[in-house]
Protein backbone atom coordinates (compact mmCIF):
# COMPACT_ATOMS: atom_id res chain seq x y z
CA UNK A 1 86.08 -0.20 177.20
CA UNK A 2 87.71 2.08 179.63
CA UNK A 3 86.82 5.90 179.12
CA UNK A 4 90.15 6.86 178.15
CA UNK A 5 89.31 4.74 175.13
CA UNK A 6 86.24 6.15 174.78
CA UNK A 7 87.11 9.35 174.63
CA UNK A 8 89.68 8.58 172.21
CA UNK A 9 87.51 7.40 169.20
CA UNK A 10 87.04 10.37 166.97
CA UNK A 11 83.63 11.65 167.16
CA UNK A 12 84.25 13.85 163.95
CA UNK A 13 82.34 12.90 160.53
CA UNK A 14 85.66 11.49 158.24
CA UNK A 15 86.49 12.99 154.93
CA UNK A 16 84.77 10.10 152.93
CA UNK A 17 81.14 10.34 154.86
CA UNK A 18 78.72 12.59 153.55
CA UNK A 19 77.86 13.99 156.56
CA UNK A 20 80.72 16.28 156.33
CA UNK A 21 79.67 19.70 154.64
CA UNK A 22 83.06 20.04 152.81
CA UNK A 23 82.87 16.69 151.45
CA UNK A 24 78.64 17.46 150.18
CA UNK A 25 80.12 20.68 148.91
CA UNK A 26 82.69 19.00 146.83
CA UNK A 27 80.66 16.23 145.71
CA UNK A 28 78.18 19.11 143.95
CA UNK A 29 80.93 20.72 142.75
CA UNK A 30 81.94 17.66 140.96
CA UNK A 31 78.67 16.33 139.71
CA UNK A 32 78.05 20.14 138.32
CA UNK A 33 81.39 19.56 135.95
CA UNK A 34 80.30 16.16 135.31
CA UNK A 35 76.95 17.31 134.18
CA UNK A 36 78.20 20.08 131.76
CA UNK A 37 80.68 17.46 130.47
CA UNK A 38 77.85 14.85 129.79
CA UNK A 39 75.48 17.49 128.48
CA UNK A 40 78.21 18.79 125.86
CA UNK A 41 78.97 14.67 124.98
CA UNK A 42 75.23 14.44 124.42
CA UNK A 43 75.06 17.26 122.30
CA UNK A 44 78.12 16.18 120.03
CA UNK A 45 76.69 13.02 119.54
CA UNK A 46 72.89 13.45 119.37
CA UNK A 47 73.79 17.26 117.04
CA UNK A 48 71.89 15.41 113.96
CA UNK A 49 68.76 14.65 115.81
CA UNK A 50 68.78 17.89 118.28
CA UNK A 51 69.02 20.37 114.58
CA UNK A 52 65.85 17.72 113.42
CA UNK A 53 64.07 18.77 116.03
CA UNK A 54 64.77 22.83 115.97
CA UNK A 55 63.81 22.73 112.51
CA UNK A 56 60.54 21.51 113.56
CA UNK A 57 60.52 23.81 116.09
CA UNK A 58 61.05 26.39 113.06
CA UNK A 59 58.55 24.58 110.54
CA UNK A 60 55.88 25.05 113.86
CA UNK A 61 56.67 28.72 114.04
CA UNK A 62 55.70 29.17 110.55
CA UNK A 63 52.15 27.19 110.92
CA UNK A 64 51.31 29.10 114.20
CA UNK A 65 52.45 32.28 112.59
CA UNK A 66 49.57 31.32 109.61
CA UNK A 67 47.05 30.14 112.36
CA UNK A 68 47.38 33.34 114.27
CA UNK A 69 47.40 35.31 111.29
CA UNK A 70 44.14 33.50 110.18
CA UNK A 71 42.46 34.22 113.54
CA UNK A 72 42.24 37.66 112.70
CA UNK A 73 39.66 37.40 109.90
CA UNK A 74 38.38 34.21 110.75
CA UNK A 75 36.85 33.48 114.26
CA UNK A 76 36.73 29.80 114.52
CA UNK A 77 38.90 27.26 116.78
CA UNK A 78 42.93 26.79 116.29
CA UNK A 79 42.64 23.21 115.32
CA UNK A 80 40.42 24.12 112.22
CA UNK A 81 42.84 27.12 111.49
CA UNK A 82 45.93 25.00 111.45
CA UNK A 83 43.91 22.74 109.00
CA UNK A 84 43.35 25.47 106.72
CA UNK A 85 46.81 26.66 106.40
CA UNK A 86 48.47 22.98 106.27
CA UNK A 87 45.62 22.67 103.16
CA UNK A 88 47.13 25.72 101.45
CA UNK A 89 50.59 24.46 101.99
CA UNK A 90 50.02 21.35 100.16
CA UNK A 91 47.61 23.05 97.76
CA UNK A 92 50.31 25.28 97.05
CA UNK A 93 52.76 22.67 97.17
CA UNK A 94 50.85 20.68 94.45
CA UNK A 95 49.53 22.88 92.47
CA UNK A 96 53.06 25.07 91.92
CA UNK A 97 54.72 21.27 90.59
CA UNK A 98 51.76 20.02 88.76
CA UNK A 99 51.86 23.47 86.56
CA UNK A 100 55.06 23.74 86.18
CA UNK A 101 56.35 20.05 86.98
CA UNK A 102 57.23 19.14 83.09
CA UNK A 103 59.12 22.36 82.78
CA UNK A 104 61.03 22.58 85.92
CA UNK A 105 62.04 18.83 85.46
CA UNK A 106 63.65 19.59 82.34
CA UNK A 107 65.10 23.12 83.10
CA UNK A 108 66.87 21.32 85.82
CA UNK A 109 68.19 19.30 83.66
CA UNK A 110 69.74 21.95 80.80
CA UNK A 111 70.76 23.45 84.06
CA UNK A 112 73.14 21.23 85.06
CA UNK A 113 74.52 20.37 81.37
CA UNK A 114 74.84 24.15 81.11
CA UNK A 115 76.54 24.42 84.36
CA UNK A 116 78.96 22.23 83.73
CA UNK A 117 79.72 23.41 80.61
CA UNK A 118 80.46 26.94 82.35
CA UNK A 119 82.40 25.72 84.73
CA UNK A 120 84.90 23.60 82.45
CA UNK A 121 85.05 27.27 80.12
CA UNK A 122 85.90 29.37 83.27
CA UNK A 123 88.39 26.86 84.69
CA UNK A 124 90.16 26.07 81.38
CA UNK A 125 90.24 29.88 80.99
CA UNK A 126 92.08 30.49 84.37
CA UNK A 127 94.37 27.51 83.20
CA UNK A 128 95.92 29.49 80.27
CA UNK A 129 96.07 32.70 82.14
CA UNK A 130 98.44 30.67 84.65
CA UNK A 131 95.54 31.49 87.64
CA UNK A 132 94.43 27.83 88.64
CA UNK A 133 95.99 24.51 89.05
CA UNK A 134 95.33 21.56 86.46
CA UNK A 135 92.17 19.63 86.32
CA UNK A 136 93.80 16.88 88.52
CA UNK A 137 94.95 19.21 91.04
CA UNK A 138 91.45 21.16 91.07
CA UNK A 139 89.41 17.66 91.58
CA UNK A 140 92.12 17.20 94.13
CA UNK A 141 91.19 20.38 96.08
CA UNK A 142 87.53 19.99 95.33
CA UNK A 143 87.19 16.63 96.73
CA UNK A 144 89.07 17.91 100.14
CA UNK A 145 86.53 20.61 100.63
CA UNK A 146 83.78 18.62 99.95
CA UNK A 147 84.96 16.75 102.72
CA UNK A 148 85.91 19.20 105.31
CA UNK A 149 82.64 20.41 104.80
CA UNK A 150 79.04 19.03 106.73
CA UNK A 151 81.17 16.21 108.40
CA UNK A 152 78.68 16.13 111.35
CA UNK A 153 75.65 15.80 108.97
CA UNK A 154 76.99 14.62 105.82
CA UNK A 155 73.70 11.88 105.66
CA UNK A 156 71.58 15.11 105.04
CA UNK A 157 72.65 15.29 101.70
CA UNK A 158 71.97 11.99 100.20
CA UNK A 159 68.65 11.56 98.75
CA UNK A 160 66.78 9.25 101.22
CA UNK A 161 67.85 11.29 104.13
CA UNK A 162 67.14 14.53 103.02
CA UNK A 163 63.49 12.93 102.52
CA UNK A 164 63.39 11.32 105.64
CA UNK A 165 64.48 14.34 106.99
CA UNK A 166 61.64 16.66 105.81
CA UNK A 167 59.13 14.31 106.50
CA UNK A 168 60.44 14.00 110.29
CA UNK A 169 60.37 18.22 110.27
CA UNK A 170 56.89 17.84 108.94
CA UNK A 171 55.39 15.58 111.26
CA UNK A 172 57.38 17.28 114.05
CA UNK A 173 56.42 20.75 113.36
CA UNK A 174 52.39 19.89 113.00
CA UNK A 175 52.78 18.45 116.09
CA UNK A 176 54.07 21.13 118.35
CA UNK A 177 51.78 23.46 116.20
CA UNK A 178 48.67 21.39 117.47
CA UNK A 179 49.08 22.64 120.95
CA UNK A 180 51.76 24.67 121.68
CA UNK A 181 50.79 26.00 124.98
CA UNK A 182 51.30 22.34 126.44
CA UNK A 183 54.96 21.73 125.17
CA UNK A 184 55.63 25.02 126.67
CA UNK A 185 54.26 24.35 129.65
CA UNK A 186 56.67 21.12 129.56
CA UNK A 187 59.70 23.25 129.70
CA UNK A 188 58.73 25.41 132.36
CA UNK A 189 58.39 22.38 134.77
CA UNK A 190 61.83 21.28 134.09
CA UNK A 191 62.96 25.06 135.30
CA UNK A 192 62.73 26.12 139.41
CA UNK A 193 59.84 27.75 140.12
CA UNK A 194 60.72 30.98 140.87
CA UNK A 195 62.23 30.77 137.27
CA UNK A 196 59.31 29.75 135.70
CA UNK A 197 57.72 33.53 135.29
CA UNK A 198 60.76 35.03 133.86
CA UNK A 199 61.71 31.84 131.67
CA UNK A 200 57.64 32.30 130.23
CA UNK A 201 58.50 35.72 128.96
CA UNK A 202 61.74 34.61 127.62
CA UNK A 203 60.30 31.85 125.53
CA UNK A 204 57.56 34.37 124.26
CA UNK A 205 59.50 37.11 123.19
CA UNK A 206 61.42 34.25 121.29
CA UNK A 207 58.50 32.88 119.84
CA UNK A 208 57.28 35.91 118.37
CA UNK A 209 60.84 36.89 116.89
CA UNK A 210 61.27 33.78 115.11
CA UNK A 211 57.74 34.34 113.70
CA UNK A 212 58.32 38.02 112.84
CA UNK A 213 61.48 36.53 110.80
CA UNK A 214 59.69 33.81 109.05
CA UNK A 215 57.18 36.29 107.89
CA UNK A 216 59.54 38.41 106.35
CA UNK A 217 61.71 35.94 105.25
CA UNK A 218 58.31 34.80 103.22
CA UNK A 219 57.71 37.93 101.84
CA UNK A 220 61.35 38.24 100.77
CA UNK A 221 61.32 35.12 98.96
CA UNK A 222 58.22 36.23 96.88
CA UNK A 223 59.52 39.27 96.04
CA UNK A 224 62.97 38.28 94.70
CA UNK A 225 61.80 35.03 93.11
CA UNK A 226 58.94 36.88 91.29
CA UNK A 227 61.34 39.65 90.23
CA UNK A 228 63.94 37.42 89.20
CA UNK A 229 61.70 34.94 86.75
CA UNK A 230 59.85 38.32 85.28
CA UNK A 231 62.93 40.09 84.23
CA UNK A 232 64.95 36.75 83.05
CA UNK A 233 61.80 36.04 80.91
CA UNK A 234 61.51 39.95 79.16
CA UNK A 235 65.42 39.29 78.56
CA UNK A 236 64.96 36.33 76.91
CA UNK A 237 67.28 34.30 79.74
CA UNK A 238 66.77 30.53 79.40
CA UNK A 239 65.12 28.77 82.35
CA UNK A 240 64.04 32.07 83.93
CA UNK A 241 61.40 30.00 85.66
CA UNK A 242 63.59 27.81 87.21
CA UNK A 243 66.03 30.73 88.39
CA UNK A 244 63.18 32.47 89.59
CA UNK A 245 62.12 29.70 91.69
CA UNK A 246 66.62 29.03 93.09
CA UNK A 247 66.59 32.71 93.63
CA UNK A 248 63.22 32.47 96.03
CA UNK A 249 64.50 29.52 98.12
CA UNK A 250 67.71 30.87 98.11
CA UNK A 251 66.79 34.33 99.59
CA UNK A 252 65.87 31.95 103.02
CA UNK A 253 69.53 32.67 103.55
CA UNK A 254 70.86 36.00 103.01
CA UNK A 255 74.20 36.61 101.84
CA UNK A 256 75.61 33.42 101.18
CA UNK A 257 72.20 32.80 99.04
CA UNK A 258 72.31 35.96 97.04
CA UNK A 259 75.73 35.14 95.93
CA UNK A 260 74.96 31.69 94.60
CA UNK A 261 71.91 32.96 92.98
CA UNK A 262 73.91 35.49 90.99
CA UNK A 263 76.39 32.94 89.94
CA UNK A 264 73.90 30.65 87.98
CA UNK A 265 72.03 33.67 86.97
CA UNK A 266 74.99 34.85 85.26
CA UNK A 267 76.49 31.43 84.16
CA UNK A 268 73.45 30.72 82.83
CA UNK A 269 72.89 33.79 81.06
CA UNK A 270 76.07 33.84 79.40
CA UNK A 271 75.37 30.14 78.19
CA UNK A 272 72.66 31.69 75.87
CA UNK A 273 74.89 34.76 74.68
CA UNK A 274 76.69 37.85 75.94
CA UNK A 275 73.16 40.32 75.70
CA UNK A 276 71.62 37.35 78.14
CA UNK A 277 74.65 37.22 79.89
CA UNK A 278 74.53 41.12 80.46
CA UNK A 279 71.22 41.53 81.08
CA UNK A 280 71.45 39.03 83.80
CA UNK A 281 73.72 40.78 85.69
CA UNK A 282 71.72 43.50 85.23
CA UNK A 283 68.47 41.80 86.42
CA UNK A 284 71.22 40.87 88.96
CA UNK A 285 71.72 44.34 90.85
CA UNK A 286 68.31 45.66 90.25
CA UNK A 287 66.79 42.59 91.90
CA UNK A 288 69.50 42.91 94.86
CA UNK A 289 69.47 46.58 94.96
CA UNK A 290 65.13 46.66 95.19
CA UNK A 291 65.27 43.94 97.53
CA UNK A 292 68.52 45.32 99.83
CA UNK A 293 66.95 48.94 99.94
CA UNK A 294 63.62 48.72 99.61
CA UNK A 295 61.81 45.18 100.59
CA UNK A 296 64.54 44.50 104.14
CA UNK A 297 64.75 47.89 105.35
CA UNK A 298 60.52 47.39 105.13
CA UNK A 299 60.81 44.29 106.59
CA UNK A 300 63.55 45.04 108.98
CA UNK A 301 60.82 47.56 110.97
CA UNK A 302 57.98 45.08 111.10
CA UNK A 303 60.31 42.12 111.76
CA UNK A 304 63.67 41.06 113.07
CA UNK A 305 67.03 43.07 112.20
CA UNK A 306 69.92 41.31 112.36
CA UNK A 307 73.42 42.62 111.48
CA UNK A 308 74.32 41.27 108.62
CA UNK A 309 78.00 40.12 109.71
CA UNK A 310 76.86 38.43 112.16
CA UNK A 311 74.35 36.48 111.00
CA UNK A 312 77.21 36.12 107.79
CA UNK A 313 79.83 34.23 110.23
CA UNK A 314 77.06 32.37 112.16
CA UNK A 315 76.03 31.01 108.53
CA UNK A 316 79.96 30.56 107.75
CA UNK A 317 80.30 27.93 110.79
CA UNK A 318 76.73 26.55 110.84
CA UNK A 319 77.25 25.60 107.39
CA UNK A 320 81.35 24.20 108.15
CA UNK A 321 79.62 22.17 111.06
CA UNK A 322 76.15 21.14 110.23
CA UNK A 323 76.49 21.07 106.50
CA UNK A 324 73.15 22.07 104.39
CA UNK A 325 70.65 22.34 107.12
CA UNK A 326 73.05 24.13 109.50
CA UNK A 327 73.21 27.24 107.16
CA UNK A 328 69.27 26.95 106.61
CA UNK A 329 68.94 27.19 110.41
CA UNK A 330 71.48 29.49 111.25
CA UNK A 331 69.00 32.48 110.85
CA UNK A 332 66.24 31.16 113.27
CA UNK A 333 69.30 30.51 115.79
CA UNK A 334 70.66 33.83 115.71
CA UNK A 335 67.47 35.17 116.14
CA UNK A 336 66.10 33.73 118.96
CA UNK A 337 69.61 33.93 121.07
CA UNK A 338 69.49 37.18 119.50
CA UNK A 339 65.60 37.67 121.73
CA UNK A 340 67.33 35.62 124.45
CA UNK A 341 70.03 37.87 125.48
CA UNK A 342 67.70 41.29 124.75
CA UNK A 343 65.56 39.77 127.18
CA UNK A 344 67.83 39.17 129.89
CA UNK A 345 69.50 42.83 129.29
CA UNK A 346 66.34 43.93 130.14
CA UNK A 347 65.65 42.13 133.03
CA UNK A 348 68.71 43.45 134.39
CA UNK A 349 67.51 46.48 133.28
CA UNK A 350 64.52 46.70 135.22
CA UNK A 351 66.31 45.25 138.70
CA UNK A 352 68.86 47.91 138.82
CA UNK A 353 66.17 50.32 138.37
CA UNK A 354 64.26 48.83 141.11
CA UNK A 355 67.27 49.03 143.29
């Protein structure tokens, strides 16, 4: 080869080799946006398992919340602390249906006779005012927003997943409660390490909020369950037992919970006559207006407080996504982003005052 030839071959790197920094720089570019567009796939498709897991995540918070609570009267090892409180759980558990098993079972039952009952008086009452559609048209509209409803996780609410479900939350949760430290430590390798410091306090200050909400909503439910079943029962409400015990689960999600509570309070009460049906409502606002003024301002200080339209539209689309277990969860998420984003405020905080 003569050296005019030689000199003519290019000596450059071409476009396609990845010696060339453009081409490297392009290629990252790429596989970021390919990334994000895989991750969001994954999360689409695997939402059913990925809200499994943060519910044990939440079921966890509530066992180490007990265990560290525990540690503060008792001075023996974790492992024997989280054995104590998962023994009151199920004591509790236990106990609360074997004394009161017979009865629930067949207050559940009037319920739902009674219910139905209401409902067919209320809608055949709007139906000769002119205010609602016939049956066939309300069936119609009911069976369309049943369905646009929980789409993503409509399995959750038949019978045998809901119970696989809680079991898998169970198991899940006393896991991660075992040894926390260690699943933390997981996620911190899978951060750079000059991350890792900053990412720690993150995670804490999120641990402890979702604690400090579980605690109050605890208290919360005991309160407004309590108060509910004592004043149903002096009024002479039927099933005040079993509305005592809606009214406590159902305070796990504000808002949206009250509101059903009050409707079978009231439905039920007028089932029985109009003085039950009054003093339901009654028991309605006193129980509401104790618990809205007095028992989550309390908690509010101690706790987590979280505006209530906010956490009201992060229930309205957790619950149009997710279905049941979406709305349950939509708390716990709010709060921890809620920890998330005071965290990093702070952190920027603290570097422009260091500049």
């Amino acid at each position: 080869m003569t050296k005019a030839a030689q000199d003519a071959i290019t000596r450059e790197p071409a476009p396609a080799e990845l010696r060339d920094a453009s081409t490297r720089r392009d290629l990252k570019r790429a596989a970021i946006w390919l990334g994000l567009a895989a991750a969001m796939a994954l999360v689409v498709l695997l939402i059913q398992p990925i809200m499994i897991v943060f519910a044990g995540i939440v079921f966890a918070s509530l066992l180490d919340g007990g265990v560290r609570l525990l540690g503060r009267v008792l001075p023996i090892g974790r492992g024997w602390r989280l054995l104590i409180v998962c023994i009151l759980v199920v004591a509790f558990l236990f106990g609360t249906f074997y004394l009161t098993g017979v009865q629930v079972t067949a207050q559940v039952t009037q319920l739902r006779a009674t219910l139905e009952v209401q409902a067919n008086r209320f809608t055949g009452f709007l139906s000769q005012q002119g205010l609602m559609p016939g049956a066939s048209d309300v069936s119609g509209i009911a069976r369309q927003m049943m369905g646009s409803l929980g789409r993503v996780t409509s399995w959750v609410g038949t019978a045998i997943g809901a119970v696989t479900s809680m079991f898998m939350i169970a198991v899940l949760g006393l896991f991660l409660a075992m040894d926390p430290t260690s699943y933390e430590r997981g996620l911190q390798w899978m951060v750079p390490r000059d991350a890792r410091p900053e990412f720690a306090r993150t995670l804490d200050r999120m641990g402890v909020t979702l604690r400090r909400l579980l605690a109050g909503r605890l208290l919360g439910m005991a309160v407004e369950g309590v108060f509910t079943w004592i004043a149903l029962a002096i009024g002479g409400v039927p099933m005040a037992m079993l509305l005592g015990i809606i009214a406590g689960i159902l305070a796990f999600i504000p808002n949206i919970g009250a509101i059903v509570t009050g409707l079978l309070m009231v439905a039920v009460g007028f089932s029985a006559g109009s003085h039950e049906g009054l003093w339901a409502i009654g028991t309605y606002f006193v129980v509401q207006t104790f618990d809205g003024y007095v028992v989550v301002p309390m908690v509010a200080k101690r706790t987590v407080d979280l505006p209530p339209a906010l956490t009201l539209a992060v229930q309205i689309m957790a619950s149009a996504l997710l279905g049941i277990l979406g709305l349950a969860l939509a708390d716990p998420f709010t709060a921890m982003v809620k920890a998330a984003l005071e965290r990093s405020a702070e952190r920027e905080a603290e570097q422009d005052a260091a500049e």
